[in-house]
Protein backbone atom coordinates (compact mmCIF):
# COMPACT_ATOMS: atom_id res chain seq x y z
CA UNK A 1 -1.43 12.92 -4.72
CA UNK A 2 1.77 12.61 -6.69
CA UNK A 3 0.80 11.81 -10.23
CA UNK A 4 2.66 9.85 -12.76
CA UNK A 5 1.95 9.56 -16.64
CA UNK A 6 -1.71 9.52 -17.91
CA UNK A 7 -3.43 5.83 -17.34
CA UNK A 8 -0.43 4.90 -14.43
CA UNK A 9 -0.94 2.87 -11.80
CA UNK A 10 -2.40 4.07 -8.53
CA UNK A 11 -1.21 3.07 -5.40
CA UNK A 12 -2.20 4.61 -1.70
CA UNK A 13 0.46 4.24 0.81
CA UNK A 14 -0.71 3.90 4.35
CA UNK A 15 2.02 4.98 6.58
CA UNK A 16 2.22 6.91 9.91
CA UNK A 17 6.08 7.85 9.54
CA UNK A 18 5.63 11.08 7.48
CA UNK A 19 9.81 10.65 6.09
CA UNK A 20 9.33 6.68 5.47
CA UNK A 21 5.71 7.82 3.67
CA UNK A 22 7.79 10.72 1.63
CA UNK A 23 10.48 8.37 0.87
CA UNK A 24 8.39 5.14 -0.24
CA UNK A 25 6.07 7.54 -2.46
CA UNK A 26 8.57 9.24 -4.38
CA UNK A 27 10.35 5.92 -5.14
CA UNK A 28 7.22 4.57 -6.56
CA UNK A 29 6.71 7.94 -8.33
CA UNK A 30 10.32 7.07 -9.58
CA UNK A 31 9.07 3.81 -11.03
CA UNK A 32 6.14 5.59 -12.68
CA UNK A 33 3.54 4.97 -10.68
CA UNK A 34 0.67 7.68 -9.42
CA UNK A 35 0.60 7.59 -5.45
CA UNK A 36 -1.76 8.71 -2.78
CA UNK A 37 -0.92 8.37 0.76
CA UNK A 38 -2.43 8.20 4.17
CA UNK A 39 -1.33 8.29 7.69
CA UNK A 40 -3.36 5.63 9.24
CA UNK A 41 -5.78 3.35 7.90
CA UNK A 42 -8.88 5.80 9.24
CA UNK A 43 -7.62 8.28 6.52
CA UNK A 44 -6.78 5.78 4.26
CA UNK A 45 -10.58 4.42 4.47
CA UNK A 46 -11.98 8.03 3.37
CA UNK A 47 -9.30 7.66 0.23
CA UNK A 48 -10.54 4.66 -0.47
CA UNK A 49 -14.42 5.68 -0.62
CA UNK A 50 -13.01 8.45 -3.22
CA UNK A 51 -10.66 7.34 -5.28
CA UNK A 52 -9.83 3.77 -7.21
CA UNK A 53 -6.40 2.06 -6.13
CA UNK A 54 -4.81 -0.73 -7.67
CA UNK A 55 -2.59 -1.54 -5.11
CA UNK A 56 -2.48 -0.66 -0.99
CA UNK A 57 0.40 -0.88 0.66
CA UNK A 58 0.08 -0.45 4.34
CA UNK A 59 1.88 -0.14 7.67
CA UNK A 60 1.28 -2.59 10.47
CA UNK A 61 1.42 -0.67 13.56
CA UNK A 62 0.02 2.76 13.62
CA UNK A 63 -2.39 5.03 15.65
CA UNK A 64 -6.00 5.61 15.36
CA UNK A 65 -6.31 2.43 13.33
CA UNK A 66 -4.02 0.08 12.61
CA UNK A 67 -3.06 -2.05 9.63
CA UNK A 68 -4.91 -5.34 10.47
CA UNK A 69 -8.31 -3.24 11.19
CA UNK A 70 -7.65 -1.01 7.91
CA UNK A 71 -6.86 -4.93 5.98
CA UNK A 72 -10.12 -6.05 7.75
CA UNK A 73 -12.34 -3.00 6.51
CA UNK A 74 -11.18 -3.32 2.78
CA UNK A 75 -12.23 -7.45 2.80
CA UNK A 76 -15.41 -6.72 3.65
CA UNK A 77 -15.85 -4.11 0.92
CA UNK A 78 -17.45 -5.39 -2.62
CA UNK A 79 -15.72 -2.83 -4.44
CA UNK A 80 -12.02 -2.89 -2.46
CA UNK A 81 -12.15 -6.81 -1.28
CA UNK A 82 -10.04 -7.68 -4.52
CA UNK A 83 -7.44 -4.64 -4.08
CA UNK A 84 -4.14 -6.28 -3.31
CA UNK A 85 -2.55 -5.45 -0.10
CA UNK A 86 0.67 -5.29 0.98
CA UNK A 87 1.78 -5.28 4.71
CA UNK A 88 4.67 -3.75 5.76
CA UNK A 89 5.90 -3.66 9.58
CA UNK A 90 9.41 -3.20 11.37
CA UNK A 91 8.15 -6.17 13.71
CA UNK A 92 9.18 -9.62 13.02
CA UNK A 93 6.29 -10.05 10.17
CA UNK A 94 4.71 -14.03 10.97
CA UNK A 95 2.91 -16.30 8.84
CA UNK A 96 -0.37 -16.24 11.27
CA UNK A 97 -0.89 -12.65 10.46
CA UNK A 98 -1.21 -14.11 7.24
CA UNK A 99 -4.06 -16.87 7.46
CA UNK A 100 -6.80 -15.48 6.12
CA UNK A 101 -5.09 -14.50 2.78
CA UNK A 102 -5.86 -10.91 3.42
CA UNK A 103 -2.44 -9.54 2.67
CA UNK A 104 -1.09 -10.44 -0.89
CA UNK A 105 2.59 -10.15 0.71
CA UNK A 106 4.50 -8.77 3.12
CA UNK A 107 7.17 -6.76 3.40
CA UNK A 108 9.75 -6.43 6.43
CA UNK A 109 11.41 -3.09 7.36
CA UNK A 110 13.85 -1.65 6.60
CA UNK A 111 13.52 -2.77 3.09
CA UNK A 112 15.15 -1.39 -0.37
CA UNK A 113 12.51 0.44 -3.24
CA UNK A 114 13.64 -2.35 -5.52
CA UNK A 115 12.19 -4.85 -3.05
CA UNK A 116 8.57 -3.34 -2.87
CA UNK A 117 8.48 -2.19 -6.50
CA UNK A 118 9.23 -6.16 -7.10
CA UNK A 119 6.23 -6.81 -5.23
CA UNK A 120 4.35 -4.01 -6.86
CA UNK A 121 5.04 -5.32 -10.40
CA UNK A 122 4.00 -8.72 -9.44
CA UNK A 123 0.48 -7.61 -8.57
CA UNK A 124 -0.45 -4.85 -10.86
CA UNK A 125 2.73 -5.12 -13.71
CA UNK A 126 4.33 -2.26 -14.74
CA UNK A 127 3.27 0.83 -16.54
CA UNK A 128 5.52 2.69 -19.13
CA UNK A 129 6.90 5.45 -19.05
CA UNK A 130 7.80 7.84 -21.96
């Protein structure tokens, strides 16, 4: 876990590239938020049954279990329905993945930090940092 100031943020990045996973979690660390990541949404479940997240932001395709599975798991959770969840793929993202509401955005890859931490601030605002 890569911890930011006291009372941050939390956010658990599920992503099975271990450089794209480095890279998106120490941009959000930049932004001062506390990150946890996973590399599929199978690990990402057991973080989840441990540890409170404000925000998920996960990867579409990926082994063991995917993003739509992971997405699907979390809705039918009392305590993780109401988490938002981003969706982030480096396929052409369409609006039927989308038609349940499950995902509170998506995201296409390659995409810049400023991009998701826009996306990040919208959901859960943004913490200071001193």
């Amino acid at each position: 876990m890569l911890r930011a100031p006291e009372n941050s943020i939390t956010i658990l990045v599920v992503e099975d590239d271990l450089t794209f996973r480095q890279v998106i979690a120490l941009g959000l660390l930049s932004y001062g938020y506390s990150v946890v990541t996973a590399e599929n949404g199978a690990s990402a479940l057991e973080q989840v049954a441990v540890s409170k997240f404000d925000l998920i932001i996960t990867d579409l395709l990926m082994p063991v279990m995917d993003g739509l599975d992971f997405a699907a798991q979390l809705k039918q959770g009392l305590v993780t329905r109401d988490i938002p969840l981003v969706l982030m793929s480096g396929r052409k993202l369409e609006a039927r993945l989308d038609e349940d509401k499950v995902f509170a955005a998506m995201l296409a890859k390659p995409f810049k930090l400023e991009a998701l931490n826009a996306i990040v601030e919208h959901f859960v605002g943004r913490t200071q940092v001193t």
